[in-house]
Structures are given as structure tokens and as C-alpha cells.
N, C-alpha and C. Protein backbone atom coordinates (compact mmCIF):
# COMPACT_ATOMS: atom_id res chain seq x y z
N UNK A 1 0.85 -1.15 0.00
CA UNK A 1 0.00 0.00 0.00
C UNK A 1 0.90 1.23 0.00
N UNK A 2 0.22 2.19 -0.65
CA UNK A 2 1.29 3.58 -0.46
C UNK A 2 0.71 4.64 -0.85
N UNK A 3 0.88 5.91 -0.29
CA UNK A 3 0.06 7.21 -0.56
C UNK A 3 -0.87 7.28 -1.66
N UNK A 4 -1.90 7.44 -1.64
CA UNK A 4 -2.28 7.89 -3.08
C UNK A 4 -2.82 6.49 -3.94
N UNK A 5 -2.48 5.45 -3.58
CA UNK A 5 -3.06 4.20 -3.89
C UNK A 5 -4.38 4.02 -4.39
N UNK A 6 -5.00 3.76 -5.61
CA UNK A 6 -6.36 3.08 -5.43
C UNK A 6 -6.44 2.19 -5.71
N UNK A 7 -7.64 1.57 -5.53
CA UNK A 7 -7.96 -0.04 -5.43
C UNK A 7 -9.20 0.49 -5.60
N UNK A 8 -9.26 -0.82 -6.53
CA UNK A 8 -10.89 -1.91 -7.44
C UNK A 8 -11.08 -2.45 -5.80
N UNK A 9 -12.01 -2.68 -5.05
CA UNK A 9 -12.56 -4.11 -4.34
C UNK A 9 -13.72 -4.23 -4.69
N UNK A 10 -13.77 -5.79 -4.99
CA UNK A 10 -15.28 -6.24 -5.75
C UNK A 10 -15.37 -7.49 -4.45
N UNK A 11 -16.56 -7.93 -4.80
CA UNK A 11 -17.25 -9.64 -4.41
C UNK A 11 -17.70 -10.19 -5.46
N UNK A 12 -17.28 -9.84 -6.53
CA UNK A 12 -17.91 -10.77 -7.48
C UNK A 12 -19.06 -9.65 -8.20
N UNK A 13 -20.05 -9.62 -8.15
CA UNK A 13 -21.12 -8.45 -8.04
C UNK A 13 -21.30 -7.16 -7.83
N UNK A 14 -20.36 -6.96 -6.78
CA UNK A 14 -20.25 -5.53 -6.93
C UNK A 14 -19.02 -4.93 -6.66
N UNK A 15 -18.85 -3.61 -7.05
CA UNK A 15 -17.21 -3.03 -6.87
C UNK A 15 -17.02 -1.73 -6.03
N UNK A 16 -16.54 -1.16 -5.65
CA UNK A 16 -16.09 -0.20 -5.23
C UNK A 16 -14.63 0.00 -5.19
N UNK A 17 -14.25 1.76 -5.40
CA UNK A 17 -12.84 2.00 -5.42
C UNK A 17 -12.62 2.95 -4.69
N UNK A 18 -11.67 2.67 -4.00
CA UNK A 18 -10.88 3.15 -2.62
C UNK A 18 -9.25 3.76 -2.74
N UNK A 19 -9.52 4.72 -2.20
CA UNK A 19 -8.15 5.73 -2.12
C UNK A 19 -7.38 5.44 -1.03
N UNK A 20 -6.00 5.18 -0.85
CA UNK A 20 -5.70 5.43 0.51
C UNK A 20 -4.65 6.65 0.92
N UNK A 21 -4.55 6.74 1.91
CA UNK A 21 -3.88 8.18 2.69
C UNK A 21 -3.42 7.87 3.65
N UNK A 22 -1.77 7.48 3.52
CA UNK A 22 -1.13 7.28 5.04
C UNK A 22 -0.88 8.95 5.61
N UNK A 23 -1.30 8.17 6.43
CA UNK A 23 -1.32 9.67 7.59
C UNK A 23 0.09 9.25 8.59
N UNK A 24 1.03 10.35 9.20
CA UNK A 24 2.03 10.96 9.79
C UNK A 24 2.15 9.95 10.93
N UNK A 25 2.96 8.93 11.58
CA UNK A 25 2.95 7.80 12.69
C UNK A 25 2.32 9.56 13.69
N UNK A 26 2.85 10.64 13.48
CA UNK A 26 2.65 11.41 14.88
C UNK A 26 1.36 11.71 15.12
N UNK A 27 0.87 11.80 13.86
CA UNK A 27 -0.88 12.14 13.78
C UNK A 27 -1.94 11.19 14.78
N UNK A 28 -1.13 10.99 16.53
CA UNK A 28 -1.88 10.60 17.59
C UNK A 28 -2.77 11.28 18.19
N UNK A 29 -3.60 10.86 18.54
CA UNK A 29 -5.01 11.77 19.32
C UNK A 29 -5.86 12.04 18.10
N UNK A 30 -6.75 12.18 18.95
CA UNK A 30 -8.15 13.13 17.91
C UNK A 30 -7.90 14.26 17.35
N UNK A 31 -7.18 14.90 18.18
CA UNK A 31 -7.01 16.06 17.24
C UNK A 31 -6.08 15.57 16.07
N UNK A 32 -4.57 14.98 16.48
CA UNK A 32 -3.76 14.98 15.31
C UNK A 32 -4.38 13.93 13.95
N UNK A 33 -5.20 12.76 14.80
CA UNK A 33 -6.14 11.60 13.51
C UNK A 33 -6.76 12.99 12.62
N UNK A 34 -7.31 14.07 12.96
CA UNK A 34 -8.51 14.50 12.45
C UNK A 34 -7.41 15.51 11.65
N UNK A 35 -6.81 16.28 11.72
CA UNK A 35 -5.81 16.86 11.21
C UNK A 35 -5.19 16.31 10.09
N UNK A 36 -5.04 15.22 10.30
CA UNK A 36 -3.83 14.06 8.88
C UNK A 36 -5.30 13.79 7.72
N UNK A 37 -6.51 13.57 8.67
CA UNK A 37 -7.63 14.05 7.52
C UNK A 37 -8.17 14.94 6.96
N UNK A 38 -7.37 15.93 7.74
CA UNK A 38 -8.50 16.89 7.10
C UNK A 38 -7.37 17.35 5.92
N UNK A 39 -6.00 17.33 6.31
CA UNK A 39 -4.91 17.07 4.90
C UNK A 39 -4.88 16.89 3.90
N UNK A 40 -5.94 15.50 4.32
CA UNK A 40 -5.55 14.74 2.90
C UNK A 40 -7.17 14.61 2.07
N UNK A 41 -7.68 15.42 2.79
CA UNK A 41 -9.12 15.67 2.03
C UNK A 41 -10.32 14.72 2.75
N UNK A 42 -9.83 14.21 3.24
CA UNK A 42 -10.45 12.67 4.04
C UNK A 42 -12.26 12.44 5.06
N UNK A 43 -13.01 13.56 3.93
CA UNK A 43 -14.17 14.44 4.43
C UNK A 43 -15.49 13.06 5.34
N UNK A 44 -15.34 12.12 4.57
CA UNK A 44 -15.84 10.79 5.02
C UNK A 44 -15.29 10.32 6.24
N UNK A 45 -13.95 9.83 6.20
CA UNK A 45 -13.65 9.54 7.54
C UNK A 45 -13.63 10.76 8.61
N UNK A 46 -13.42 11.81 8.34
CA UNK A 46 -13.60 12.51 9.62
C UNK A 46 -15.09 12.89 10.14
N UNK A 47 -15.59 13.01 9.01
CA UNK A 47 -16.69 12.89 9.89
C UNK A 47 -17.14 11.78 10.95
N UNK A 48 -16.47 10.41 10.35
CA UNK A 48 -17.06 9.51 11.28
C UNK A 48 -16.26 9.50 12.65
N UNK A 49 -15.37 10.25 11.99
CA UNK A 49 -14.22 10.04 13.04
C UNK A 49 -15.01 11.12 14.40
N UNK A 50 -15.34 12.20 14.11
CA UNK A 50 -16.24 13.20 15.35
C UNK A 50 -17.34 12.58 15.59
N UNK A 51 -18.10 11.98 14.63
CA UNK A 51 -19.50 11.02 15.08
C UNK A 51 -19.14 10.17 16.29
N UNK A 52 -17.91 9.24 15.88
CA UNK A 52 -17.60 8.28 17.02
C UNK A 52 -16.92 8.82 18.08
N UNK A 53 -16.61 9.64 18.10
CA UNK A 53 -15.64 10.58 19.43
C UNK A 53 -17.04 11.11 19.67
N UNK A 54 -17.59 11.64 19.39
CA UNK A 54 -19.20 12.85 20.09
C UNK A 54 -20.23 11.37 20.98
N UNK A 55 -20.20 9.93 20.52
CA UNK A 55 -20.69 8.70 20.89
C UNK A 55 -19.89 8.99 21.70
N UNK A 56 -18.69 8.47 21.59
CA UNK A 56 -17.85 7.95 23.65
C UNK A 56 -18.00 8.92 24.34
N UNK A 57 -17.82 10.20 23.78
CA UNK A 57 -17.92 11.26 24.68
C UNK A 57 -19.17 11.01 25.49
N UNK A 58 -20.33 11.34 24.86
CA UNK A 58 -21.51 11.07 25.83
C UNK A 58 -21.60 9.98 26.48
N UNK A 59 -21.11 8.56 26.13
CA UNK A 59 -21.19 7.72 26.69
C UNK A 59 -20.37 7.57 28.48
N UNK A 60 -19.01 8.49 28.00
CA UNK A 60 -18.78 8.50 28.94
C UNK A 60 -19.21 9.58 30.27
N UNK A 61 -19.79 10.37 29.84
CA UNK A 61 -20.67 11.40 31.10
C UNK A 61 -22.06 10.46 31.52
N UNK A 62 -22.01 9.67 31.06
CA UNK A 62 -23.38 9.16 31.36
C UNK A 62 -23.06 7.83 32.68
């Protein structure tokens, strides 16, 4: 795998194609994960990435 990579993945039936984006070993924490995405354009995963951080968060006040 390496920067900038895409990939075909199929099952037979159906396909989809996927980009990848190595992000920085330093890009630790939420902030720096969300940062190496927001870099590299990465508008899908970060969002899920605050969806699932805004989940534990509440989970954990509760």
C-alpha cells in the first residue's frame, strides 16, 4: 500500500474504489487523527471520526 493508492474491491457483483492516505505515525489523538484528515481531504472519515468521538464522549458522562 502507499500514498495515493487506489484499489478496485469487488465480491464478485459488486465493486467499489478506494483511495488510501497514510497519515504521519505522529498524527496521535483526535485532534492529530482528524488533522492528517482533514490534509488529505479525508471528508468521510472525519466525519465519522467526530461522530464516534461525540458517541464515547456522551457515553462516557453518562
Amino acid at each position: 500500500m502507499r500514498d495515493g493508492a487506489a484499489y478496485r474491491l469487488t465480491d464478485g457483483s459488486r465493486a467499489a474504489d478506494v483511495r488510501f492516505a497514510l497519515l504521519d505515525p505522529a498524527s496521535s489523538g483526535l485532534d492529530g487523527m482528524a488533522s492528517g484528515l482533514i490534509a488529505h481531504q479525508c471528508t468521510a472519515q472525519l466525519d465519522l471520526l467526530v461522530e464516534t468521538a461525540a458517541l464515547s464522549d456522551g457515553a462516557a458522562r453518562n
